[in-house]
C-alpha atoms as a PDB file:
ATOM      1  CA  UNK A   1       0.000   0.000   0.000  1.00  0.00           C
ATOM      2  CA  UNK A   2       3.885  14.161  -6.814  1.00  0.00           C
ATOM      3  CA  UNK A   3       1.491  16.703  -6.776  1.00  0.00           C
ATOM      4  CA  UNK A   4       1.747  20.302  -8.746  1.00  0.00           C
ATOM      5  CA  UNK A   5       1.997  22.201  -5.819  1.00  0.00           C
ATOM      6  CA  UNK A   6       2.892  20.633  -2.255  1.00  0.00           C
ATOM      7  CA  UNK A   7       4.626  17.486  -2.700  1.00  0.00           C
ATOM      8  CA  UNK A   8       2.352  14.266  -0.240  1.00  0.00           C
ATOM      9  CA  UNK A   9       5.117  12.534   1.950  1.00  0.00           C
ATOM     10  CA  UNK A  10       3.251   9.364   2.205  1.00  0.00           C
ATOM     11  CA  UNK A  11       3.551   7.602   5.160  1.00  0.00           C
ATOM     12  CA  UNK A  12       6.715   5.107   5.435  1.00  0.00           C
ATOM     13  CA  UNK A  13       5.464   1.617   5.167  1.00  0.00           C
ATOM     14  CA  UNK A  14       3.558   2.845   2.278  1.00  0.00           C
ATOM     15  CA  UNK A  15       5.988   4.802   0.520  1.00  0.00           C
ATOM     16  CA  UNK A  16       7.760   2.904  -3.051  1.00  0.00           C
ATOM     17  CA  UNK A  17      10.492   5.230  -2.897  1.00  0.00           C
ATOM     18  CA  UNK A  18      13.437   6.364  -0.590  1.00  0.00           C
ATOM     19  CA  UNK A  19      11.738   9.707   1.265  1.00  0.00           C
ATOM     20  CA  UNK A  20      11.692  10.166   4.918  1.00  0.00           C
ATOM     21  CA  UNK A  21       8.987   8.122   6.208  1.00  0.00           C
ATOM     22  CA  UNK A  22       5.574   8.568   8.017  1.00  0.00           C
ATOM     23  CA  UNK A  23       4.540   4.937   8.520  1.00  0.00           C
ATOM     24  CA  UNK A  24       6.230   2.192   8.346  1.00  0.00           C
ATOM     25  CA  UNK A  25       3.995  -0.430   7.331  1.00  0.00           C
ATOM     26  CA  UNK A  26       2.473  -0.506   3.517  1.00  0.00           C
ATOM     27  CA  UNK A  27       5.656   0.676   1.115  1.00  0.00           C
ATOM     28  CA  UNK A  28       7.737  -1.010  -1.439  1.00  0.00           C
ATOM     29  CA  UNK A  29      11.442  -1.699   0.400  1.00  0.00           C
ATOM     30  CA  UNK A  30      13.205   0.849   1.130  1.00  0.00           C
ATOM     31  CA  UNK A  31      16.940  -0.795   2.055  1.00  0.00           C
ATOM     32  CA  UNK A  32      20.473  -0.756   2.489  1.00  0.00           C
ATOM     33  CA  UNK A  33      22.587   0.085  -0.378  1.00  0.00           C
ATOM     34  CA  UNK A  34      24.701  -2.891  -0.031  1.00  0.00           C
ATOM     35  CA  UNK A  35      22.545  -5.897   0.953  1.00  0.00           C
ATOM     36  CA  UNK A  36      24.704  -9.057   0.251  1.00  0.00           C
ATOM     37  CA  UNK A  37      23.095 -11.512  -1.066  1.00  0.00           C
ATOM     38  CA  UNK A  38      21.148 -14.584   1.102  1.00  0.00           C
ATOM     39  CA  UNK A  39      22.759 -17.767   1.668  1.00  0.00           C
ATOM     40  CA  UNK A  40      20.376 -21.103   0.929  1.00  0.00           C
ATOM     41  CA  UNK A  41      18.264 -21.375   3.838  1.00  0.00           C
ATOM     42  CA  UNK A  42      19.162 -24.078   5.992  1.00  0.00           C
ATOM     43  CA  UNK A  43      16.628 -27.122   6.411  1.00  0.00           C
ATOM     44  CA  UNK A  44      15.497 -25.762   9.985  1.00  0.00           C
ATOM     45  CA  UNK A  45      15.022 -22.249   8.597  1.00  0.00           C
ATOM     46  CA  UNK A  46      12.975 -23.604   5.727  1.00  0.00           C
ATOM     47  CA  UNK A  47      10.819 -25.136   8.613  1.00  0.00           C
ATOM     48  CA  UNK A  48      10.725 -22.300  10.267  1.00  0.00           C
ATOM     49  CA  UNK A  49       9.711 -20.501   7.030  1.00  0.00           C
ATOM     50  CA  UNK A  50       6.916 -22.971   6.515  1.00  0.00           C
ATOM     51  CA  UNK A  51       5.309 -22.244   9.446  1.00  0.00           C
ATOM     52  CA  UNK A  52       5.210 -18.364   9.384  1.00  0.00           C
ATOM     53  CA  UNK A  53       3.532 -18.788   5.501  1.00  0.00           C
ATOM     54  CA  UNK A  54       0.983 -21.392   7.104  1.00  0.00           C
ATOM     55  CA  UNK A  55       0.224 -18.741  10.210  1.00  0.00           C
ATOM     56  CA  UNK A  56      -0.001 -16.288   7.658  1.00  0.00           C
ATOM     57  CA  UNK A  57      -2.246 -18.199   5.495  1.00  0.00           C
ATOM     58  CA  UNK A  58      -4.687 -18.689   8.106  1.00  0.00           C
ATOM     59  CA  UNK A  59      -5.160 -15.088   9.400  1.00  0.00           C
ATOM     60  CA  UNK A  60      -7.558 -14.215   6.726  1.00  0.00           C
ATOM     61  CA  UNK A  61      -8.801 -11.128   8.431  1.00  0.00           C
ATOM     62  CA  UNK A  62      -7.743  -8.875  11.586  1.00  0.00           C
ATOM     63  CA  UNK A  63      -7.983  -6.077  13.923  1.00  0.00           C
ATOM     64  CA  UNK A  64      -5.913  -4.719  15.651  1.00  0.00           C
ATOM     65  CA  UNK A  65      -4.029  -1.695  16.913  1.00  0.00           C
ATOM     66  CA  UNK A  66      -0.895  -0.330  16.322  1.00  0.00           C
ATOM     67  CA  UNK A  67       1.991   1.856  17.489  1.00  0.00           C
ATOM     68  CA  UNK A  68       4.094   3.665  14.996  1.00  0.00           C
ATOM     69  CA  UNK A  69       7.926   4.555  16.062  1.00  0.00           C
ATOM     70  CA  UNK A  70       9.722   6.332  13.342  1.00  0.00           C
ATOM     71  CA  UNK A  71      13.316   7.034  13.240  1.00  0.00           C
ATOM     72  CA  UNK A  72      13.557  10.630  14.783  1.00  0.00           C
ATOM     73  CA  UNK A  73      11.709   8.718  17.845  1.00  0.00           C
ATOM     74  CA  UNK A  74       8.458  10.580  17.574  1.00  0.00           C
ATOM     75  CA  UNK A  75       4.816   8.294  17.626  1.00  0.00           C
ATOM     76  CA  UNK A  76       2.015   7.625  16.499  1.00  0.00           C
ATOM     77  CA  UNK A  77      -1.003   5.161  16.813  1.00  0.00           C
ATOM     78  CA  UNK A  78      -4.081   4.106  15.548  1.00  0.00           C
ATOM     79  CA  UNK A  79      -6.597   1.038  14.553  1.00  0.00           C
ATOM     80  CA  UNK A  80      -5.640  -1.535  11.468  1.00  0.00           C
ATOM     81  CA  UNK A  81      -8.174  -3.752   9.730  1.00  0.00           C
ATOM     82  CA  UNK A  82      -6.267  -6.420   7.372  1.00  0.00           C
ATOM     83  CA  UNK A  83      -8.157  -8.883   5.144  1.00  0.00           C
ATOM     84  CA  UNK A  84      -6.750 -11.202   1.984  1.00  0.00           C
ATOM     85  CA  UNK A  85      -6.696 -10.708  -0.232  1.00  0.00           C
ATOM     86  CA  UNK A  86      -5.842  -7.102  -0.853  1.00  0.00           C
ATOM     87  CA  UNK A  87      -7.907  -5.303   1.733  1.00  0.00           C
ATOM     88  CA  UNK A  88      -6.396  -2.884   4.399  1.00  0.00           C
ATOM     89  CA  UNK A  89      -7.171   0.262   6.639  1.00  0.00           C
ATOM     90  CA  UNK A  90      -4.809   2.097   8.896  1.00  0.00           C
ATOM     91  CA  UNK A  91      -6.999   5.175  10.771  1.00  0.00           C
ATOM     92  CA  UNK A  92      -4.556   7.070  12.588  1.00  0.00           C
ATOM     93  CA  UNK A  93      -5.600   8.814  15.413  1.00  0.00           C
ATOM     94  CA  UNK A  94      -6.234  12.604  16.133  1.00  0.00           C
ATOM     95  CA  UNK A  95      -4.667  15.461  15.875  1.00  0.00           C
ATOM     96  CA  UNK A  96      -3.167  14.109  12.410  1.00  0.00           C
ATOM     97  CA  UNK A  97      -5.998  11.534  11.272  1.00  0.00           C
ATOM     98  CA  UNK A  98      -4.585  10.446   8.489  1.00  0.00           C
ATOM     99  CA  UNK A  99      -5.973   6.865   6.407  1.00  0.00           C
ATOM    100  CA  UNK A 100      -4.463   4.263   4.626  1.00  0.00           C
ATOM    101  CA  UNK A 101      -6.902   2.457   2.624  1.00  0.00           C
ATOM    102  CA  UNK A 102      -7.316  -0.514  -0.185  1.00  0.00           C
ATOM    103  CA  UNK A 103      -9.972  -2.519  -1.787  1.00  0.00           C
ATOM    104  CA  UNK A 104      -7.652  -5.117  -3.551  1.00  0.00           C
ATOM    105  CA  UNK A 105      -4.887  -3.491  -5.634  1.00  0.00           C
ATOM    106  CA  UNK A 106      -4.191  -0.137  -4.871  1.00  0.00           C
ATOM    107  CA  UNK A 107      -3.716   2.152  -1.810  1.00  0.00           C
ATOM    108  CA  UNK A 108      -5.369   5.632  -1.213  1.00  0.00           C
ATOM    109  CA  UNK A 109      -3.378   7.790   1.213  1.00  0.00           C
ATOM    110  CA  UNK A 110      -5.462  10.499   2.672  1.00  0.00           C
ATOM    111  CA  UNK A 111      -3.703  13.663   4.207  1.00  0.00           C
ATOM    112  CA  UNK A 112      -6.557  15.825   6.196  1.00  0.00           C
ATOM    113  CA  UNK A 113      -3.888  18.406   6.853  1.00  0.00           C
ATOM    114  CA  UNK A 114      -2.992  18.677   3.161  1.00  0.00           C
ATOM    115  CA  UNK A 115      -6.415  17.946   2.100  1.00  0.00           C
ATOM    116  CA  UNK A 116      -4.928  15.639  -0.210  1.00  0.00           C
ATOM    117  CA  UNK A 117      -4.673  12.184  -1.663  1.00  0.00           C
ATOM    118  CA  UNK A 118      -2.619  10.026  -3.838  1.00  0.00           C
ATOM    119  CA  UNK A 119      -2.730   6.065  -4.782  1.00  0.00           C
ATOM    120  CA  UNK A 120       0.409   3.789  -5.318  1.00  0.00           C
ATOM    121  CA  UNK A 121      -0.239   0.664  -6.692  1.00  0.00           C
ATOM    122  CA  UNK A 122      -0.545  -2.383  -3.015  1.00  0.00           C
ATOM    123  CA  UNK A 123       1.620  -4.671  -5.050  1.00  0.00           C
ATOM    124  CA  UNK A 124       4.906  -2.363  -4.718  1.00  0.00           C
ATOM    125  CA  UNK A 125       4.522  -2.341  -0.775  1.00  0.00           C
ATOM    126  CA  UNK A 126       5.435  -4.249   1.964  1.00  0.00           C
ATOM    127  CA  UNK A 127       2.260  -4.957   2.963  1.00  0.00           C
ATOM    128  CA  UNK A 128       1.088  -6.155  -0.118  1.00  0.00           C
ATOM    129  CA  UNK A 129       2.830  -9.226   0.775  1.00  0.00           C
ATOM    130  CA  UNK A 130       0.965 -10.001   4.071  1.00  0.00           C
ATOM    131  CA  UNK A 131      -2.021  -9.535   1.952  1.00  0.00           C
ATOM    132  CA  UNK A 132      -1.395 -11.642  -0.950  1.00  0.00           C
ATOM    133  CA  UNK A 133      -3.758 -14.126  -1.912  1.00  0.00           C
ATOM    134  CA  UNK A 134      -1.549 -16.743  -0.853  1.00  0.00           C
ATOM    135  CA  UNK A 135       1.441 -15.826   1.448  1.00  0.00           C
ATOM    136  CA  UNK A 136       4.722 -16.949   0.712  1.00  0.00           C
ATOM    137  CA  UNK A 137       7.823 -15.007   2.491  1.00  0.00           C
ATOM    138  CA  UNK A 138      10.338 -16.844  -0.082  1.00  0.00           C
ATOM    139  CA  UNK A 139       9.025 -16.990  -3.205  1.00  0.00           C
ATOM    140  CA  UNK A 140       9.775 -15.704  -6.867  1.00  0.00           C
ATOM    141  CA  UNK A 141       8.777 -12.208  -6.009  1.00  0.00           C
ATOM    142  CA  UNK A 142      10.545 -12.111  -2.149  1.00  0.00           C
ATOM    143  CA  UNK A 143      14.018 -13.299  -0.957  1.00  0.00           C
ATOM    144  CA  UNK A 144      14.941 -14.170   2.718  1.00  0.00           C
ATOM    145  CA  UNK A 145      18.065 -12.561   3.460  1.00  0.00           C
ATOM    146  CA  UNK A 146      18.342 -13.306   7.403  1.00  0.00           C
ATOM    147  CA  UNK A 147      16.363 -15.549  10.318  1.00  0.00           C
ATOM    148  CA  UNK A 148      17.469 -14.142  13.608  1.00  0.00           C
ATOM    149  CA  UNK A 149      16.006 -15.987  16.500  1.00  0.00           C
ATOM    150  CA  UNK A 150      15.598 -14.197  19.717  1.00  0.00           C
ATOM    151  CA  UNK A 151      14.353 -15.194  23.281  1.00  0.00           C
ATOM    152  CA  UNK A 152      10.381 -15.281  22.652  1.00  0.00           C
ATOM    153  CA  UNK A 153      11.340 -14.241  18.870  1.00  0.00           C
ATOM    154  CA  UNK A 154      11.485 -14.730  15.518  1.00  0.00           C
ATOM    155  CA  UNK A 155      13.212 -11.531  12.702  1.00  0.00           C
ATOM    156  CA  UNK A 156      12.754 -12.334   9.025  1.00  0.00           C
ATOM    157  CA  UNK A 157      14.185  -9.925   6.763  1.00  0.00           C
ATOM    158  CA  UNK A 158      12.953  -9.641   3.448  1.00  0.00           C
ATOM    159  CA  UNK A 159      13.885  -7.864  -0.184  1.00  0.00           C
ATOM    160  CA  UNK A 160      12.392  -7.876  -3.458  1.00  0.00           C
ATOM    161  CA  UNK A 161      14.121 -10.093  -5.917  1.00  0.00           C
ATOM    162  CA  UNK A 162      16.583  -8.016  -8.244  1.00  0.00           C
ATOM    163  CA  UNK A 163      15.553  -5.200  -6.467  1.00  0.00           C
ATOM    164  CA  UNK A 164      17.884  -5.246  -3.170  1.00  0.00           C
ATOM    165  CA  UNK A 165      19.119  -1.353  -3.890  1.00  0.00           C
ATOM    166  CA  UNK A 166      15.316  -0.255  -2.921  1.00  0.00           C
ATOM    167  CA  UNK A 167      14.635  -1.601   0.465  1.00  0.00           C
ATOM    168  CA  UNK A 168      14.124  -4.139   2.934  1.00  0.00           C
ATOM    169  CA  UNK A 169      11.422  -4.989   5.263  1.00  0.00           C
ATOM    170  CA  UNK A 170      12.067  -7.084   8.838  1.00  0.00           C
ATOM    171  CA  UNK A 171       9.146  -8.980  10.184  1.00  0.00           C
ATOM    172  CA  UNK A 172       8.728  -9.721  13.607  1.00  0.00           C
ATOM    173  CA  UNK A 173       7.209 -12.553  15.027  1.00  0.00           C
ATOM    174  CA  UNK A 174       6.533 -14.294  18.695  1.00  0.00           C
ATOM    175  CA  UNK A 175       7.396 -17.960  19.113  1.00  0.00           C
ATOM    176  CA  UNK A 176       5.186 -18.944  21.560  1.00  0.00           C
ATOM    177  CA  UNK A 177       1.830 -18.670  19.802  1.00  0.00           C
ATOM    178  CA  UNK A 178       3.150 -17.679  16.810  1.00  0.00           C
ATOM    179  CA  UNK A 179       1.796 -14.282  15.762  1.00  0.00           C
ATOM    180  CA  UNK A 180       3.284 -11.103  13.965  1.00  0.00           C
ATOM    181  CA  UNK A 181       3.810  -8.551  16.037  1.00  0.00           C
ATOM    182  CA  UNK A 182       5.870  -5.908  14.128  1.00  0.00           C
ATOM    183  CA  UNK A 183       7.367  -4.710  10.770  1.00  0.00           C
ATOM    184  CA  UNK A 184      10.102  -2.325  10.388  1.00  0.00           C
ATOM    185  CA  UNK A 185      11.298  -0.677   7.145  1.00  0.00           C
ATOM    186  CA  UNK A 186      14.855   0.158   6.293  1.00  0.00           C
ATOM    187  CA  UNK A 187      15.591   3.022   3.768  1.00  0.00           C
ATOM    188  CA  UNK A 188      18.581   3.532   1.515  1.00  0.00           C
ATOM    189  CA  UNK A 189      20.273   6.059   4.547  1.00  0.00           C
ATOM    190  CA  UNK A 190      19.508   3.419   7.390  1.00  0.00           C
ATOM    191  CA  UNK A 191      16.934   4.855   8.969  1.00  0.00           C
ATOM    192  CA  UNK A 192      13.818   2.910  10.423  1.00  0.00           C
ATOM    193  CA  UNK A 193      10.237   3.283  11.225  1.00  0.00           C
ATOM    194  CA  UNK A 194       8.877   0.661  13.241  1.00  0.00           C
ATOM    195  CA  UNK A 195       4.986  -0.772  13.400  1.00  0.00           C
ATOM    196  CA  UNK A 196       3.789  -2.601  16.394  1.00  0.00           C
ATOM    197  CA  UNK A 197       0.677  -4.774  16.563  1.00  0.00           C
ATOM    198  CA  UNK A 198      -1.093  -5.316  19.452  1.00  0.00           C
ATOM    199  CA  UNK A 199      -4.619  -6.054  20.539  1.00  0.00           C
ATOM    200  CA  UNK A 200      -4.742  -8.185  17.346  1.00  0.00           C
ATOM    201  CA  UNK A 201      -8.328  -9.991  17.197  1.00  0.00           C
ATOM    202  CA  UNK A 202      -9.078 -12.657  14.332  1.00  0.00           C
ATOM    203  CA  UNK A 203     -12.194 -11.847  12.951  1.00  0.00           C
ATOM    204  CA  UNK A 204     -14.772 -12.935  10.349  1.00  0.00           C
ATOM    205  CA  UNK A 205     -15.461 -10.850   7.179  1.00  0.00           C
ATOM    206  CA  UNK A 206     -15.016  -7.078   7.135  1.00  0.00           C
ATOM    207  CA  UNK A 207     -17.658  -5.011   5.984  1.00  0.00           C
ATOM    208  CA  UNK A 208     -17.368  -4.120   2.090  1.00  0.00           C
ATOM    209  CA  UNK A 209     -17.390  -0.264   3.205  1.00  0.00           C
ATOM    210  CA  UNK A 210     -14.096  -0.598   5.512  1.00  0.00           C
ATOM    211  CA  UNK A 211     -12.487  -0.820   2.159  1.00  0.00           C
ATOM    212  CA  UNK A 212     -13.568   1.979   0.103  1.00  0.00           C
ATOM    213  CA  UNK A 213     -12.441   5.443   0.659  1.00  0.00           C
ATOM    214  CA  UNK A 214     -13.824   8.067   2.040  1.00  0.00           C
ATOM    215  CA  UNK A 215     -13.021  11.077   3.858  1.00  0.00           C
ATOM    216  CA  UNK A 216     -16.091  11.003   5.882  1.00  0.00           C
ATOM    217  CA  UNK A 217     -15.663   7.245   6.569  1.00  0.00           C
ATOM    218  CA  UNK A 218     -13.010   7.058   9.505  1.00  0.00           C
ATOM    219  CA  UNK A 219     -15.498   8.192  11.812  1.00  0.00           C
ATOM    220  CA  UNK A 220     -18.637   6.108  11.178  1.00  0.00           C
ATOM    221  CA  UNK A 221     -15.780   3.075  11.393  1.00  0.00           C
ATOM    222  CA  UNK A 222     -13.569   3.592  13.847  1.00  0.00           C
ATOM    223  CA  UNK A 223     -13.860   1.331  17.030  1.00  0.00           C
ATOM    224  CA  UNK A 224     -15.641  -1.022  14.763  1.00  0.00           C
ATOM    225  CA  UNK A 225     -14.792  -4.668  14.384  1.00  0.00           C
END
């Protein structure tokens, strides 16, 4: 997930190209310069690997709330609805209530402040991945470039495949249920916004409307699901 006058800075995670961030959460990888390239996984990482794409499989819709850190160590938070395949909405919460939304294949940032908006295409972000149809973290599109394991923890980073000058994105998950609890985004100067989950509820289908944007929308949904 340019205009003629005031250029939008779209949030981080959303963002397909190397500007400071906003939200790190829906944009195409934003990485290290010089990302050497992955070694074969090993046959307990490719275990390991299975296991995330099957818990990822089966989350086929959430809430949930999050907590945004970006690199200057300012916050921000707000409520996340997630559904595959292709449906998101990030409501951030006041004074800068900005949205994040998709239907399926693209994302619609909405600046209040700026009064404007601007679509990038959910395929060239990070979280277009979580929301495929069917998840796969190492696949033709995605390459595993590290599997740290931490007390309670498990860090996947990922890049996109002949694309390692743009970006990487580092998933974060907890052992013990398994469950994804953060992303972070890495730009092409080092710096990193962080998303935390928490509060994350399975839930049935979303509502159709969730998806569609509308300025007026955030208000009538928020608190729902």
């Amino acid at each position: 997930m340019p205009l003629p006058t005031t250029k939008l800075s779209l949030p981080a995670a959303v963002n397909p190209l190397p500007r400071r961030p906003l939200l790190a959460a829906a944009a195409a990888f934003l990485l290290l310069p010089a990302m050497a390239r992955a070694a074969p996984l090993s046959a307990q990482n490719q275990a390991l690997v299975q296991k995330l794409d099957a818990y990822l499989n089966s989350q086929s819709a959430i809430t949930a709330k999050f907590l945004q850190v970006n690199d200057d160590g300012t916050t921000r938070t707000g409520k996340a609805w997630m559904e595959r395949p292709g449906r998101m909405r990030f409501e951030y919460d006041p004074p800068d209530p900005q949205l994040l939304v998709s239907g399926g294949t693209a994302l619609v940032y909405h600046d209040p402040q700026l009064n404007q908006t601007t679509n990038i295409p959910l395929a060239s972000t990070p979280l277009g991945i979580l929301l495929a149809k069917h998840v796969s973290l190492d696949s033709s599109e995605t390459e595993i470039t590290s599997i740290t394991r931490q007390p309670g923890e498990y860090d996947i980073t990922l890049i996109r495949r002949g694309k390692a000058a743009l970006g990487s994105l580092t998933l974060v998950f907890s052992t013990d249920p398994i469950e994804l609890l953060q992303w972070v985004v890495t730009d092409a100067q080092g710096r990193q916004t962080r998303v935390s989950l928490y509060d994350i509820m399975p839930t049935g289908p979303l509502p159709a409307s969730l998806f569609q944007y509308s300025i007026s929308a955030p208000a009538g949904h928020r608190g729902a699901g």
